[in-house]
Protein backbone atom coordinates (compact mmCIF):
# COMPACT_ATOMS: atom_id res chain seq x y z
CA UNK A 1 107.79 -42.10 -77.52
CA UNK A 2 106.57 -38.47 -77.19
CA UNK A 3 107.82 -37.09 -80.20
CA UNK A 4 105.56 -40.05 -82.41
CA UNK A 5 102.59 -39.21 -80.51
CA UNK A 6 102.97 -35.38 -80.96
CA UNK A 7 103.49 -35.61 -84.30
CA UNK A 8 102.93 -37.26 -87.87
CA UNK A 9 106.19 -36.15 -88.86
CA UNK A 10 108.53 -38.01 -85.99
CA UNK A 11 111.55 -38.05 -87.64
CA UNK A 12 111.76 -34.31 -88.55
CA UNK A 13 110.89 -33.38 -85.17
CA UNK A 14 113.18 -35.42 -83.69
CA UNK A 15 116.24 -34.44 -85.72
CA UNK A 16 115.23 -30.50 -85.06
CA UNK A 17 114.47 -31.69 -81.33
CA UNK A 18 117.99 -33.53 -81.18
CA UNK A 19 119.30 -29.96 -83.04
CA UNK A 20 118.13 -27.43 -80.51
CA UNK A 21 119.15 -29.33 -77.28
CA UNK A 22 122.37 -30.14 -78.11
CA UNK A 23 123.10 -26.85 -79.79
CA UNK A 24 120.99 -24.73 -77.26
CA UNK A 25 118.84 -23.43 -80.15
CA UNK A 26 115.57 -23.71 -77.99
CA UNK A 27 113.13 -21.23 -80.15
CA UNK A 28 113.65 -23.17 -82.96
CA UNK A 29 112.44 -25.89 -80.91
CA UNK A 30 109.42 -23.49 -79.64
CA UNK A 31 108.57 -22.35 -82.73
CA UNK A 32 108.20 -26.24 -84.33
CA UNK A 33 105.72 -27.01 -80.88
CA UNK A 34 104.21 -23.84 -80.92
CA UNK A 35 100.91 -24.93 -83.29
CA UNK A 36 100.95 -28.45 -81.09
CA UNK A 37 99.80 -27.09 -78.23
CA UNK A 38 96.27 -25.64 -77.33
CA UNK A 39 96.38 -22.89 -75.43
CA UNK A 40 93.14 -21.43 -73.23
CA UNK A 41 92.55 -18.77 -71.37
CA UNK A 42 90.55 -19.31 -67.75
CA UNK A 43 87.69 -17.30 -69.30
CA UNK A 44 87.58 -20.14 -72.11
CA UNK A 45 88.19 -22.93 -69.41
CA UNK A 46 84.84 -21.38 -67.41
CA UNK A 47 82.97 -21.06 -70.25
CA UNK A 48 83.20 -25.00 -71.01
CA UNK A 49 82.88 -26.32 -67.79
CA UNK A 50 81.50 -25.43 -64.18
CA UNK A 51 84.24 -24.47 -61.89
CA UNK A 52 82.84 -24.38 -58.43
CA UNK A 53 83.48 -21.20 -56.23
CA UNK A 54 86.34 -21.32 -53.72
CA UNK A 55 84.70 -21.48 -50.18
CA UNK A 56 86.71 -20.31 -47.13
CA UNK A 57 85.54 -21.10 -44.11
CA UNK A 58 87.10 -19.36 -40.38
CA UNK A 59 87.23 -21.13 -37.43
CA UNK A 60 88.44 -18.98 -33.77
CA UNK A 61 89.89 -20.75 -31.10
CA UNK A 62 91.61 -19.74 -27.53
CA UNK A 63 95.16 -20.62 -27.94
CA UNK A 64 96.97 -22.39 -25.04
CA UNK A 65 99.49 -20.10 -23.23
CA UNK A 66 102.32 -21.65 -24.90
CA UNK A 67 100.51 -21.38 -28.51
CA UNK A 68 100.26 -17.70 -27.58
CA UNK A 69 103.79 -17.02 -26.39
CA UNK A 70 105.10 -18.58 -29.62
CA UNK A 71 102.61 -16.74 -31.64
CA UNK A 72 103.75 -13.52 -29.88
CA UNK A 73 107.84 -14.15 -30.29
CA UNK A 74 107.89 -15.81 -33.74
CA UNK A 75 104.82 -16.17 -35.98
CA UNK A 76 103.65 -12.22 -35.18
CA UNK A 77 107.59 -10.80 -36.41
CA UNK A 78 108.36 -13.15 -39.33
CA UNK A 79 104.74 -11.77 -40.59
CA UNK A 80 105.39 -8.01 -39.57
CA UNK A 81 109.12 -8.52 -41.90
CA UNK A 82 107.21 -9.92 -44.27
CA UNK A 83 104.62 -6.90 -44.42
CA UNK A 84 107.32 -4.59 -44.43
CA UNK A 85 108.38 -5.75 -47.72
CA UNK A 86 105.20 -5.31 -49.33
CA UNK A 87 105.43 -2.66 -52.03
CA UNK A 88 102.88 0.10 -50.82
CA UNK A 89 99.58 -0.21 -51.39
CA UNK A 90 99.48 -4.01 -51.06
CA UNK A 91 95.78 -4.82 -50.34
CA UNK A 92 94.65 -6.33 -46.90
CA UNK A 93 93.87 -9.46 -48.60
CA UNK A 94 97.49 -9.60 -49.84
CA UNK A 95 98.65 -9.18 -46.12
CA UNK A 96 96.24 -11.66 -44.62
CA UNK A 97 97.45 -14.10 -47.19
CA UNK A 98 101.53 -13.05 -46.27
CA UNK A 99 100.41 -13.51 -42.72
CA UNK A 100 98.64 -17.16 -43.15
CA UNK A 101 102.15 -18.21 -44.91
CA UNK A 102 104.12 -16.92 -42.02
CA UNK A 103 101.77 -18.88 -39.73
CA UNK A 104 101.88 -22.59 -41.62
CA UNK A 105 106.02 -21.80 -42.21
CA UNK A 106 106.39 -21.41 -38.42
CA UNK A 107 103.55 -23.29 -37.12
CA UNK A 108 103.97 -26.74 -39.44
CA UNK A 109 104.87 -30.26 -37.77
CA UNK A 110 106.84 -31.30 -41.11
């Protein structure tokens, strides 16, 4: 049971657990968790442990002439409407990533 583990106090936490779903008084519920839970930033996170850098690696390839005609009539508009929508300004990295979604939405077997 959750509520035992969390705290010493079970039955008090239940009955204001019980309390706030049924009566949809949810910050009460908040508030009562609030001091459970340890919260860290990613700074803090880093700080503790190693977290390796992100590598990204790019790999070109000639696309068959189907590949390239799909490409061309879907993958290239979806990611142009999708560009268009970007508040102005948007950095090229936020386009390139817009652009890779278009591509695995369209271009995914599942």
């Amino acid at each position: 049971h959750l509520i035992n583990f969390v705290a010493g106090e079970a039955s008090q936490l239940e009955a204001v657990w019980r309390r706030a779903v049924e009566g949809g008084h949810l910050d009460e519920l908040r508030a009562v968790l609030r001091p459970l839970f340890l919260r860290r930033t990613k700074e803090q996170v880093e700080s503790q442990i190693r977290v390796p850098k992100q590598v990204a690696r790019t790999f070109a390839f000639e696309l068959s002439e189907e590949e390239k005609v799909l490409h061309a009539e879907f993958v290239l508009p979806a990611a142009r409407a999708l560009l268009d929508k970007q508040p102005p300004g948007a950095s090229l990295e936020q386009q390139l990533v817009l652009v890779e979604h278009a591509q695995r939405a369209l271009l995914s077997p599942a």
